[in-house]
C-alpha atoms as a PDB file:
ATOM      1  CA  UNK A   1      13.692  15.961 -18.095  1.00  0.00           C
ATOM      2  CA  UNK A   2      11.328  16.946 -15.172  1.00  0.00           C
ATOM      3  CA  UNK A   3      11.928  14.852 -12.241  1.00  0.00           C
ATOM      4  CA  UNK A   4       8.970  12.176 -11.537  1.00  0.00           C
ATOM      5  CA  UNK A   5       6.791  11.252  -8.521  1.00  0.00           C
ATOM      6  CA  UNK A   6       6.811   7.151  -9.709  1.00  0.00           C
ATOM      7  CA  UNK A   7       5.276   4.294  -7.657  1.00  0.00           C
ATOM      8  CA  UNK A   8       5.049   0.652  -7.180  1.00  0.00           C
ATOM      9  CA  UNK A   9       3.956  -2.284  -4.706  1.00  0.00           C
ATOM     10  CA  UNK A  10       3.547  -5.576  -4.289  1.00  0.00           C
ATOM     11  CA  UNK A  11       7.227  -6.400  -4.806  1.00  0.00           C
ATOM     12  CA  UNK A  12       7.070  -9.580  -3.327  1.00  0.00           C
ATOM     13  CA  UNK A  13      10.993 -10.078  -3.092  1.00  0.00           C
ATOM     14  CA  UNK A  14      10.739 -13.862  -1.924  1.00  0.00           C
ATOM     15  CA  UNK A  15      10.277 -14.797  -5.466  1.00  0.00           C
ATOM     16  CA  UNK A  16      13.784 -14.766  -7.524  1.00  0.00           C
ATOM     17  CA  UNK A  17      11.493 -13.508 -10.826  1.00  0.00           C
ATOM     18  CA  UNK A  18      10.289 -10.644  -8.633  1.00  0.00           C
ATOM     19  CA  UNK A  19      14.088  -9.610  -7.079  1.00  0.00           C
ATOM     20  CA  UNK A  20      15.191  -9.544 -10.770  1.00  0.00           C
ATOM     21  CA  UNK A  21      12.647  -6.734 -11.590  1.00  0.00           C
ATOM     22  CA  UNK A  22      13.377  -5.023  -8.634  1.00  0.00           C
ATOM     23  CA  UNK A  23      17.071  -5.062  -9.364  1.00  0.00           C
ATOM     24  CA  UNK A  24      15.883  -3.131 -12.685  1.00  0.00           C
ATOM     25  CA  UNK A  25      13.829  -0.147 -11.212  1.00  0.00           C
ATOM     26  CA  UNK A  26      15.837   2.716 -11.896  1.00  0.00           C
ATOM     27  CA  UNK A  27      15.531   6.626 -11.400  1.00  0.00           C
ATOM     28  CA  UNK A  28      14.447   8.476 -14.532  1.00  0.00           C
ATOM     29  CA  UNK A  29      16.133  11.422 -13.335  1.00  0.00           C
ATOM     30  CA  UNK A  30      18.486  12.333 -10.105  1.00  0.00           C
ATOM     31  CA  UNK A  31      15.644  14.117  -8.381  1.00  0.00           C
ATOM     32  CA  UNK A  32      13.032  11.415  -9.024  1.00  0.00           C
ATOM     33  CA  UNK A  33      10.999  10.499  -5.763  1.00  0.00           C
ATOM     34  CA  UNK A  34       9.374   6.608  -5.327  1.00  0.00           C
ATOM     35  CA  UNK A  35       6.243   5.148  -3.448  1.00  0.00           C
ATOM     36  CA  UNK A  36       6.361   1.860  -2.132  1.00  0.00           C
ATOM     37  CA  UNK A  37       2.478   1.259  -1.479  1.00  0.00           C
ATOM     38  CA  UNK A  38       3.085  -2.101   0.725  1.00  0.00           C
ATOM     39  CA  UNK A  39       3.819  -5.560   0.591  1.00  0.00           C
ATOM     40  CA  UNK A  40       7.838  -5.390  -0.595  1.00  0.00           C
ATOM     41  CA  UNK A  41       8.145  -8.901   1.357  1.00  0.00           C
ATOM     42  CA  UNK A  42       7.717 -11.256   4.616  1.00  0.00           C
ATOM     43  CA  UNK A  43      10.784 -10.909   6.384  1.00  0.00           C
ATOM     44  CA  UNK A  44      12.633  -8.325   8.091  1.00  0.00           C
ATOM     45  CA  UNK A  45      15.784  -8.749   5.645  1.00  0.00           C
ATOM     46  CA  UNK A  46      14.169  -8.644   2.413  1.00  0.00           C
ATOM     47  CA  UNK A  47      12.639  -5.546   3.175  1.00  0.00           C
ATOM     48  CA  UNK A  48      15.349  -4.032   4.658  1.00  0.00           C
ATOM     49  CA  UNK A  49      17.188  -4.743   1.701  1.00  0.00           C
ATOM     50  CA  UNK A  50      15.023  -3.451  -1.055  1.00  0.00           C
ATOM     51  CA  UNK A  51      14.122  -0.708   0.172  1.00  0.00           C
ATOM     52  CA  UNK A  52      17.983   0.266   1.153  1.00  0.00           C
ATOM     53  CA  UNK A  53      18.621  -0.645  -2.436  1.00  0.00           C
ATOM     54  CA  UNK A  54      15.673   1.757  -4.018  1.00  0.00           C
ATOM     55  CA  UNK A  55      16.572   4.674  -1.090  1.00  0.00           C
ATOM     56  CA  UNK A  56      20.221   4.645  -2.707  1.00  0.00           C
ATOM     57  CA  UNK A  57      18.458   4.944  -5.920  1.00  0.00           C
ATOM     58  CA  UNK A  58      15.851   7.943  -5.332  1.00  0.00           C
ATOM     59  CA  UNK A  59      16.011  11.202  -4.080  1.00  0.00           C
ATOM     60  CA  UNK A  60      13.407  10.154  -1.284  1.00  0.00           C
ATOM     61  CA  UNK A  61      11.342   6.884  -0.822  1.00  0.00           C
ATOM     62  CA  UNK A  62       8.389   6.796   0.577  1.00  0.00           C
ATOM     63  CA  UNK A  63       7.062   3.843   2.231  1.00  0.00           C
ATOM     64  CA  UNK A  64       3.741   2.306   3.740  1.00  0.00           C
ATOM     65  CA  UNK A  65       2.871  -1.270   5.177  1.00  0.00           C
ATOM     66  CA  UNK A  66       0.972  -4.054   3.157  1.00  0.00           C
ATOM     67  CA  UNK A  67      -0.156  -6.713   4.793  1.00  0.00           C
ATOM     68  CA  UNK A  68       3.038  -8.900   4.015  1.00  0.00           C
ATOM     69  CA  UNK A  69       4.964  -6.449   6.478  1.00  0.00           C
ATOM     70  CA  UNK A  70       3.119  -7.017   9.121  1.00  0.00           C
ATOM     71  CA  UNK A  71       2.516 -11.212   8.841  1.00  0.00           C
ATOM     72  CA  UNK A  72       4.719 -12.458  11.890  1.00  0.00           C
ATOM     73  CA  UNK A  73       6.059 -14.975   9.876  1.00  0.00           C
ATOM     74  CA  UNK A  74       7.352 -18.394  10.954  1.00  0.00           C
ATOM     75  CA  UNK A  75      10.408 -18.210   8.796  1.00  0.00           C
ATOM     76  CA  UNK A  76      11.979 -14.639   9.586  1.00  0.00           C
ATOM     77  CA  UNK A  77      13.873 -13.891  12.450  1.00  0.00           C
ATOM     78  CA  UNK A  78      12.151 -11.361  13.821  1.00  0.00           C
ATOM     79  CA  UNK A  79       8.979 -12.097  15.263  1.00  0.00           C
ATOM     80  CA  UNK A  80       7.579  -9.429  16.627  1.00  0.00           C
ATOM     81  CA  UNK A  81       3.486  -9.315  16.216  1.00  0.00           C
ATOM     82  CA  UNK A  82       1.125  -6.772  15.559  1.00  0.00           C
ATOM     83  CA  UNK A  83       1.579  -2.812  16.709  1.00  0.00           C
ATOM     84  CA  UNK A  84       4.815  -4.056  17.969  1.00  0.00           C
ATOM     85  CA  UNK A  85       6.092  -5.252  14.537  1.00  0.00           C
ATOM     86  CA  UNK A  86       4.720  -1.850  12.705  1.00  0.00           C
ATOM     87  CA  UNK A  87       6.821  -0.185  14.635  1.00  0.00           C
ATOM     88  CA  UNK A  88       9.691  -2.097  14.480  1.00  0.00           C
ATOM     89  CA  UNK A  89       9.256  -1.743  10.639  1.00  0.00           C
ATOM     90  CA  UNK A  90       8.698   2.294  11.152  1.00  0.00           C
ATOM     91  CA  UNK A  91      12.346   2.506  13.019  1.00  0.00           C
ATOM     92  CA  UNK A  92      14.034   0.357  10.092  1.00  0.00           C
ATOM     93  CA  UNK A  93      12.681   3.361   7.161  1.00  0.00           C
ATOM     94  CA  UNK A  94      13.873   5.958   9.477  1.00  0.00           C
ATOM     95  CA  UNK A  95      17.713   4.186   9.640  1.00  0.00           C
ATOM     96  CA  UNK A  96      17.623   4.116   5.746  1.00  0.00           C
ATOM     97  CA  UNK A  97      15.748   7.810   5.616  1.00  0.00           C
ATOM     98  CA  UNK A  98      12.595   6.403   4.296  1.00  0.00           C
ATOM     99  CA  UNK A  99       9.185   8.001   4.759  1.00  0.00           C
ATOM    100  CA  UNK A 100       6.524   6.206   6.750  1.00  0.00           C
ATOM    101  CA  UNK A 101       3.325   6.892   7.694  1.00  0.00           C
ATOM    102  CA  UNK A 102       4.888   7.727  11.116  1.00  0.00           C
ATOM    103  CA  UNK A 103       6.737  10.994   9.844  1.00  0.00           C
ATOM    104  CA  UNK A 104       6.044  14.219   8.286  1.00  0.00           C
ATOM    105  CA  UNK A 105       4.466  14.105   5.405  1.00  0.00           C
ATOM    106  CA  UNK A 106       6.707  15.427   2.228  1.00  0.00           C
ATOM    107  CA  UNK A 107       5.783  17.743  -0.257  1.00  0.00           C
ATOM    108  CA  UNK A 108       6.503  17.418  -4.329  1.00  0.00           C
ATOM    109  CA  UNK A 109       7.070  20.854  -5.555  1.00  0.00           C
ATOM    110  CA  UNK A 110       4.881  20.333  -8.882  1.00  0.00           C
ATOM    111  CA  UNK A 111       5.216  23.030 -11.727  1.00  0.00           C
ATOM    112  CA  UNK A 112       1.385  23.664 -11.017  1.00  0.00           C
ATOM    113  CA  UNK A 113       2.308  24.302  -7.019  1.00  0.00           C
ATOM    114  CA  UNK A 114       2.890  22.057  -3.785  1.00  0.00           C
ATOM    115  CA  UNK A 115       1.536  18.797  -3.820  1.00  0.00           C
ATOM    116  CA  UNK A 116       1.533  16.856  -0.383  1.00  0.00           C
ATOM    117  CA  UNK A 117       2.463  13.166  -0.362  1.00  0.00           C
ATOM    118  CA  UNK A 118       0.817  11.329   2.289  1.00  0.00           C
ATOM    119  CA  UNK A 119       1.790   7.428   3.340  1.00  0.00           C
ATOM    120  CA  UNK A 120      -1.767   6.160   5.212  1.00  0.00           C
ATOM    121  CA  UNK A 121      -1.402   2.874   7.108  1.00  0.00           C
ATOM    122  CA  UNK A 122      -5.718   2.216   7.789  1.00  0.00           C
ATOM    123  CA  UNK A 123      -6.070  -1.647   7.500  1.00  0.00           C
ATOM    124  CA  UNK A 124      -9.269  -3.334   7.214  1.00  0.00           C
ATOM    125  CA  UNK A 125     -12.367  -4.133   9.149  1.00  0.00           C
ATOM    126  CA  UNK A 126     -13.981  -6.575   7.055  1.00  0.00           C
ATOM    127  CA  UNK A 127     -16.833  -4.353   5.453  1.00  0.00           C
ATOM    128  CA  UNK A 128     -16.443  -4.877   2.292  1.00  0.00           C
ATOM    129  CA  UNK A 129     -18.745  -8.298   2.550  1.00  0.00           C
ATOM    130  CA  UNK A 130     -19.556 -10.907   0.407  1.00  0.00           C
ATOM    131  CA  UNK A 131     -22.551  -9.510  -1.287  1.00  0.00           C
ATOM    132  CA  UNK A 132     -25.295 -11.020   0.569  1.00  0.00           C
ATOM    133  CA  UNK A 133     -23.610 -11.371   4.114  1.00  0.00           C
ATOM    134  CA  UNK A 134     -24.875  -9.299   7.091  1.00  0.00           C
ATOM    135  CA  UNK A 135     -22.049  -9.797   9.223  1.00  0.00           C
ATOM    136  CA  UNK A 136     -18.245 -10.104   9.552  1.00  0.00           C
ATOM    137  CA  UNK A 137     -18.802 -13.860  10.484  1.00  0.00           C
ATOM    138  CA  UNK A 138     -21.517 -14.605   7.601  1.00  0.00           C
ATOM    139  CA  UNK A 139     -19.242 -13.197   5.161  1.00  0.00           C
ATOM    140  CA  UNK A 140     -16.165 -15.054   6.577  1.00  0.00           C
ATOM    141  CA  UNK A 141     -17.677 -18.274   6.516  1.00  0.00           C
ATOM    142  CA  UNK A 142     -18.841 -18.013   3.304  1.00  0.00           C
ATOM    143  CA  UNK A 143     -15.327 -17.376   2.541  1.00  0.00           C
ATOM    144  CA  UNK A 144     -13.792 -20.604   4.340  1.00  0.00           C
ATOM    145  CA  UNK A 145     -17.141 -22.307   2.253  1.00  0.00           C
ATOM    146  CA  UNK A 146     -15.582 -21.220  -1.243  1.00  0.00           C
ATOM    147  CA  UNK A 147     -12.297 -22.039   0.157  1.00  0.00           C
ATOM    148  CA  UNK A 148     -11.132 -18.035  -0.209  1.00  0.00           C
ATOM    149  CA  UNK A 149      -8.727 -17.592   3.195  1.00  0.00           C
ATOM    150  CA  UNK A 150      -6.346 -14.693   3.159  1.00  0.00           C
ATOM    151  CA  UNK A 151      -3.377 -15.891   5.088  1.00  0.00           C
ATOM    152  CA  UNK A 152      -3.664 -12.718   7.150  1.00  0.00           C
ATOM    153  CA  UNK A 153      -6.095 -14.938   9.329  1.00  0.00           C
ATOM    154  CA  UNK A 154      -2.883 -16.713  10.430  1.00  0.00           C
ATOM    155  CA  UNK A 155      -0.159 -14.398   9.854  1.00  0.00           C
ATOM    156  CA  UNK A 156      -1.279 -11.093  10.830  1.00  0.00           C
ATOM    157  CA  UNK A 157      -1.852 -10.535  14.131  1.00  0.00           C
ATOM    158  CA  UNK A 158      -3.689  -7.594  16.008  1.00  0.00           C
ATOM    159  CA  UNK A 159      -1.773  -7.349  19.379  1.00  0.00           C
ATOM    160  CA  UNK A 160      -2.256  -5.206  21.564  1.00  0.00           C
ATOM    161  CA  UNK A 161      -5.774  -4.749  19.729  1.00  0.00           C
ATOM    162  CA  UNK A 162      -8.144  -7.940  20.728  1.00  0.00           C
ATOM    163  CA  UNK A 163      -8.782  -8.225  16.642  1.00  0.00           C
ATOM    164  CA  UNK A 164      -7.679  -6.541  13.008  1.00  0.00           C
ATOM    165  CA  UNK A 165     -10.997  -4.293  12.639  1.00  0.00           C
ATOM    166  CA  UNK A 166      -9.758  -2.710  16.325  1.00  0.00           C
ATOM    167  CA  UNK A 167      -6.362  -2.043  15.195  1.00  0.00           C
ATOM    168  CA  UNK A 168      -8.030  -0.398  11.539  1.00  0.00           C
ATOM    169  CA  UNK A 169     -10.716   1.485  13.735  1.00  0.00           C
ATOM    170  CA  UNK A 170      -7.612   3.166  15.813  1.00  0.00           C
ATOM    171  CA  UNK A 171      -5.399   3.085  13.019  1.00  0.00           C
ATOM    172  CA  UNK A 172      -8.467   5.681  10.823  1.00  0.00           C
ATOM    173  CA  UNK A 173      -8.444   7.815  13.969  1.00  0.00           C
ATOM    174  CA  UNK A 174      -5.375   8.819  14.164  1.00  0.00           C
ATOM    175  CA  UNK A 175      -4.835   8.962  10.543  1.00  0.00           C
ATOM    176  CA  UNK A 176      -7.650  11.174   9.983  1.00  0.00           C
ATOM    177  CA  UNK A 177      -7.029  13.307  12.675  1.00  0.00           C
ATOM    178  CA  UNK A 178      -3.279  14.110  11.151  1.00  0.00           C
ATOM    179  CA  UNK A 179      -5.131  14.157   7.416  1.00  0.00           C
ATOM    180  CA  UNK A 180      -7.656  17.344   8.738  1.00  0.00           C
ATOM    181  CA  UNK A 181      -4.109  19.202   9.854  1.00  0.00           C
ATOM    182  CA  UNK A 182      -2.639  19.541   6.290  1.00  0.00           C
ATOM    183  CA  UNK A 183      -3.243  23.191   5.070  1.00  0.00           C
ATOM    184  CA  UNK A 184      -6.182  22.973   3.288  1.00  0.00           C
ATOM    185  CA  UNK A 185      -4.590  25.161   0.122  1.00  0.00           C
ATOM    186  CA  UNK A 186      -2.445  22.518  -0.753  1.00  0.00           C
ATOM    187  CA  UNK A 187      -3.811  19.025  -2.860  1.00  0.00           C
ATOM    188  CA  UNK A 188      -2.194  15.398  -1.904  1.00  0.00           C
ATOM    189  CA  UNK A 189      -1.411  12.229  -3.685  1.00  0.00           C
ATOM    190  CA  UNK A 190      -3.047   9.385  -1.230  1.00  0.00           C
ATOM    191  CA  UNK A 191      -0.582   6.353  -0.653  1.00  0.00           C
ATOM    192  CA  UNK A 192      -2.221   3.286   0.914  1.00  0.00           C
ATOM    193  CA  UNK A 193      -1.527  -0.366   0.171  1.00  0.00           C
ATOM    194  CA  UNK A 194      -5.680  -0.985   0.532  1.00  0.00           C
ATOM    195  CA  UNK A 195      -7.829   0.759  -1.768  1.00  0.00           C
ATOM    196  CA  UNK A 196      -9.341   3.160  -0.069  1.00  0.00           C
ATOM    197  CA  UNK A 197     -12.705   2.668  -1.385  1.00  0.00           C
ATOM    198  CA  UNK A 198     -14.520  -0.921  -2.566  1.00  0.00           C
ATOM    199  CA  UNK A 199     -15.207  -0.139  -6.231  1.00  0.00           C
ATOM    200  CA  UNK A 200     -11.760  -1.947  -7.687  1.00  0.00           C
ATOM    201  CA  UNK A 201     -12.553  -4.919  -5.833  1.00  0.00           C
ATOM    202  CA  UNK A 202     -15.379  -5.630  -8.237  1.00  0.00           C
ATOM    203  CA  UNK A 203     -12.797  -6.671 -10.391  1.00  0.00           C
ATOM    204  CA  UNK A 204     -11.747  -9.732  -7.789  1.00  0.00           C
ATOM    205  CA  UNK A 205     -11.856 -13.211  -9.153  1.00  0.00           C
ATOM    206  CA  UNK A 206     -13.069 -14.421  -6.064  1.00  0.00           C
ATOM    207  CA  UNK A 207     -15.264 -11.550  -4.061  1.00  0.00           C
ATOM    208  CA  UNK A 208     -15.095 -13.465  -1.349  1.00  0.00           C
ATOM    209  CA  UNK A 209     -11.485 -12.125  -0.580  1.00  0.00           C
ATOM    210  CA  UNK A 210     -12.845  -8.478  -1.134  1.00  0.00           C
ATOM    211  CA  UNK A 211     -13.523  -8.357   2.624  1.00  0.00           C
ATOM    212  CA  UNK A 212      -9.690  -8.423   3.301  1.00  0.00           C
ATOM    213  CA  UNK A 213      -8.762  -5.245   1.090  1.00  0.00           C
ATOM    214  CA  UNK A 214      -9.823  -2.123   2.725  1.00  0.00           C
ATOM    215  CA  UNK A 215     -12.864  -0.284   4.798  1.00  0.00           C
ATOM    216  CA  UNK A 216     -15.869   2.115   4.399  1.00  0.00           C
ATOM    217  CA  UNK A 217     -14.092   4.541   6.817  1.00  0.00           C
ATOM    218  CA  UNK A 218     -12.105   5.417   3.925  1.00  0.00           C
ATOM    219  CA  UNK A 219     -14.839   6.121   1.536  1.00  0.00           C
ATOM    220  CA  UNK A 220     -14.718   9.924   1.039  1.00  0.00           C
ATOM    221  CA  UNK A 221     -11.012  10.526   1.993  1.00  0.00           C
ATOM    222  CA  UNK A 222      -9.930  11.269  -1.599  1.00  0.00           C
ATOM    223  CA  UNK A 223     -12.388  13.706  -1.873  1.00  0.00           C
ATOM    224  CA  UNK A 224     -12.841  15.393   1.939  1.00  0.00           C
ATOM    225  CA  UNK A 225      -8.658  16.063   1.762  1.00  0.00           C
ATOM    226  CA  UNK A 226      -8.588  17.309  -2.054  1.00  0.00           C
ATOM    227  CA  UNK A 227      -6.644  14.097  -3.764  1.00  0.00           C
ATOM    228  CA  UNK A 228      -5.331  14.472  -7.305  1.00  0.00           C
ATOM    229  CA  UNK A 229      -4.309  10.557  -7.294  1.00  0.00           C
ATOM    230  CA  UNK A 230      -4.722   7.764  -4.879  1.00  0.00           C
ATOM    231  CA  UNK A 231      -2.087   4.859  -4.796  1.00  0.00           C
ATOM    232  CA  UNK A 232      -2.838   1.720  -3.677  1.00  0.00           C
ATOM    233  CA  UNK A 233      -1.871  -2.135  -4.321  1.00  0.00           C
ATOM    234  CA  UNK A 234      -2.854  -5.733  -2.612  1.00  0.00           C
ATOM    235  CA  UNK A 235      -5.440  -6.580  -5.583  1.00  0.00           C
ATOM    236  CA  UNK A 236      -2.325  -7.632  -7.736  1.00  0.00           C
ATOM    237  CA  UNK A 237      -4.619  -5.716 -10.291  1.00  0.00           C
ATOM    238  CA  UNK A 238      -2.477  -2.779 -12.286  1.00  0.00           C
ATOM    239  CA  UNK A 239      -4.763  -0.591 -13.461  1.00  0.00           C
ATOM    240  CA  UNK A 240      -6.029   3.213 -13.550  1.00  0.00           C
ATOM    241  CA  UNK A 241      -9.721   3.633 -12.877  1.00  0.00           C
ATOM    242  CA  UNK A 242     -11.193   7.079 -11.620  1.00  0.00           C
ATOM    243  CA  UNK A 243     -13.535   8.128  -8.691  1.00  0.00           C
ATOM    244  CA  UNK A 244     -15.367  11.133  -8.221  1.00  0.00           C
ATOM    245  CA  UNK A 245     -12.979  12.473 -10.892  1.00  0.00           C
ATOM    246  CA  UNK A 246      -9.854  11.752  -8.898  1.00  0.00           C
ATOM    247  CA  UNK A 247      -7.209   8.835 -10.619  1.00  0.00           C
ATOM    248  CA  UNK A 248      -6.980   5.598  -8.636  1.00  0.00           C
ATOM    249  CA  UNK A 249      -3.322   4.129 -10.026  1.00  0.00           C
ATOM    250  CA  UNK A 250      -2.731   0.278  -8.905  1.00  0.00           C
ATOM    251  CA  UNK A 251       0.417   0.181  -8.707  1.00  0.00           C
ATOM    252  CA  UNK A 252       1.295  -3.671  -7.903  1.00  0.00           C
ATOM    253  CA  UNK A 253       3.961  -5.648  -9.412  1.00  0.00           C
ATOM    254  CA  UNK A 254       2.612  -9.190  -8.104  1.00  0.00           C
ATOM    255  CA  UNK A 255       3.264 -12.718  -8.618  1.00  0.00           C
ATOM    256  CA  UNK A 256       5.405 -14.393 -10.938  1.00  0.00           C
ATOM    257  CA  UNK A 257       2.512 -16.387 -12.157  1.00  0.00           C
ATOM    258  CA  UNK A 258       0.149 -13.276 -12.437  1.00  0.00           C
ATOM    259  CA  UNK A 259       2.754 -10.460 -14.339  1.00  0.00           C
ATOM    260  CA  UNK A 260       4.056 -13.237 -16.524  1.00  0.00           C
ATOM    261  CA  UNK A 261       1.309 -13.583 -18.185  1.00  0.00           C
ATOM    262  CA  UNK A 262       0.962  -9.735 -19.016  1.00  0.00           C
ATOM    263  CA  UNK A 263       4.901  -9.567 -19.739  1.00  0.00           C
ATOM    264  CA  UNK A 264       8.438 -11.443 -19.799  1.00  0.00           C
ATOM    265  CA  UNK A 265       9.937  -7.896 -18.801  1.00  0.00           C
ATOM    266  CA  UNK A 266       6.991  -6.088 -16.800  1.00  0.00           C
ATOM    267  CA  UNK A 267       7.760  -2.335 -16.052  1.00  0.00           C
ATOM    268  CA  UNK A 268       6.219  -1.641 -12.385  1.00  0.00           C
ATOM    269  CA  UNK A 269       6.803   1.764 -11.905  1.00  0.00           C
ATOM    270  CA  UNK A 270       3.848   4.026 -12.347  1.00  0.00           C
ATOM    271  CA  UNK A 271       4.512   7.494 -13.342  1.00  0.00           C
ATOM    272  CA  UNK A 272       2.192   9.530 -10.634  1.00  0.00           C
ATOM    273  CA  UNK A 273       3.333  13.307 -10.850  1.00  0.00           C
ATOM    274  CA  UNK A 274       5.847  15.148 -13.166  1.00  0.00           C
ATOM    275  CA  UNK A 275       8.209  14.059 -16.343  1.00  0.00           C
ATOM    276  CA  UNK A 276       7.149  14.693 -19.493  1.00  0.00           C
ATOM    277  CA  UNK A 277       3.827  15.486 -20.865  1.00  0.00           C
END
């Protein structure tokens, strides 16, 4: 068999149910490479665990924060905040030889030609509003009003940035910047835990949380740097929608509560690229 570009997120290793799956994901073949699109777990342990387990597993892992990741958590023992804690997270996939958003991007040899994998770390700003709301503070209190708080608000913190839309405006720069370098023959598969545009947040329960789960900046990406999929997780939504005729694969695992009610014996992994017609 052909070997497989698979992905998954939203692992959420904290939960038992969710460590059990995880202790099931399994190459198809020896050459098989796997995206984790975010959000594997809390603490510095769980993470380092997983994805030690998975990199011993696949040919090559290829990783990018979720929110999770960066919460400074009151629980784990590390508890470093903000930029500082990215990073700390970027040394730990280098030790086990995983891809970050940090390092040069890999390329899948596809039978139709090179395609270029690319981890994005972007964030949010808070434009993607409660319909209605004219500004970041209008659409977060209508949030607190419904009673719709991501945890981020406590958890995630920007330093050295004074708040989270600074660290995503920075965080775009630079990521764009390395995104107009790829040689423009070659296509890429997008990997970021956000969506990278607002449309699959329509499908929230509650909107309100919409304004947590990506930016405009990242509108036209998929099509400006020639995607033939974009990855993403943090709805807890699995799914495959298309945009401007390029595949959008949600890719999350999520919550006990949410995939056992889909499945007793949910299978995460997303085929992306490759195997078998």
């Amino acid at each position: 068999m052909p070997a497989s570009l698979l992905a998954v997120s939203d692992l959420h290793v904290a939960y038992d149910e969710n460590r059990s799956v995880v202790d099931a994901i399994m190459p198809e073949t020896d050459d098989d490479w796997l995206i984790v699109a975010g959000d594997v777990g809390e603490r510095f342990d769980d993470i380092e665990a997983t994805l030690s387990l998975l990199r011993g597993r696949f040919r090559r892992v290829i990783w990018t924060p979720g929110n999770h990741e960066l919460w400074t958590h009151p629980g784990d023992a590390v508890q470093l905040r903000g930029q500082a804690r990215y990073e700390a997270l970027v040394r730990l996939c280098r030790e086990l030889d995983v891809v970050t958003p940090e390092d040069d991007y890999p390329v899948w040899s596809a039978p139709d030609g090179p395609v270029v994998v690319v981890p994005l770390f972007a964030l949010y700003d808070y434009s993607f509003r409660v319909p209605g709301a004219d500004t970041k503070e209008e659409s977060l209190r209508r949030a607190h009003d419904a009673g719709v708080v991501c945890t981020d608000e406590f958890l995630l913190h920007p330093d050295p940035y004074p708040d989270r839309e600074s660290w995503c405006r920075a965080r775009v720069a630079v990521t764009e910047e390395r995104l107009a370098a790829i040689d423009p023959t070659l296509p890429t598969v997008l990997v970021s835990h956000w969506p990278l545009v607002r449309q699959p947040t329509a499908a929230l329960w509650y909107p309100e949380f919409a304004q947590w789960c990506g930016t405009d900046l990242t509108a036209r990406w998929h099509t400006r740097f020639r995607a033939v999929a974009a990855v993403y997780g943090h709805l807890h939504i699995p799914r495959s929608t298309t945009y401007d005729g390029v595949a959008f694969e949600e890719v999350s695992l999520g919550y006990p509560r949410e995939w056992g009610r889909r499945s007793r014996a949910p299978a995460p992994v997303r085929r992306i690229l490759g195997g078998l017609p």
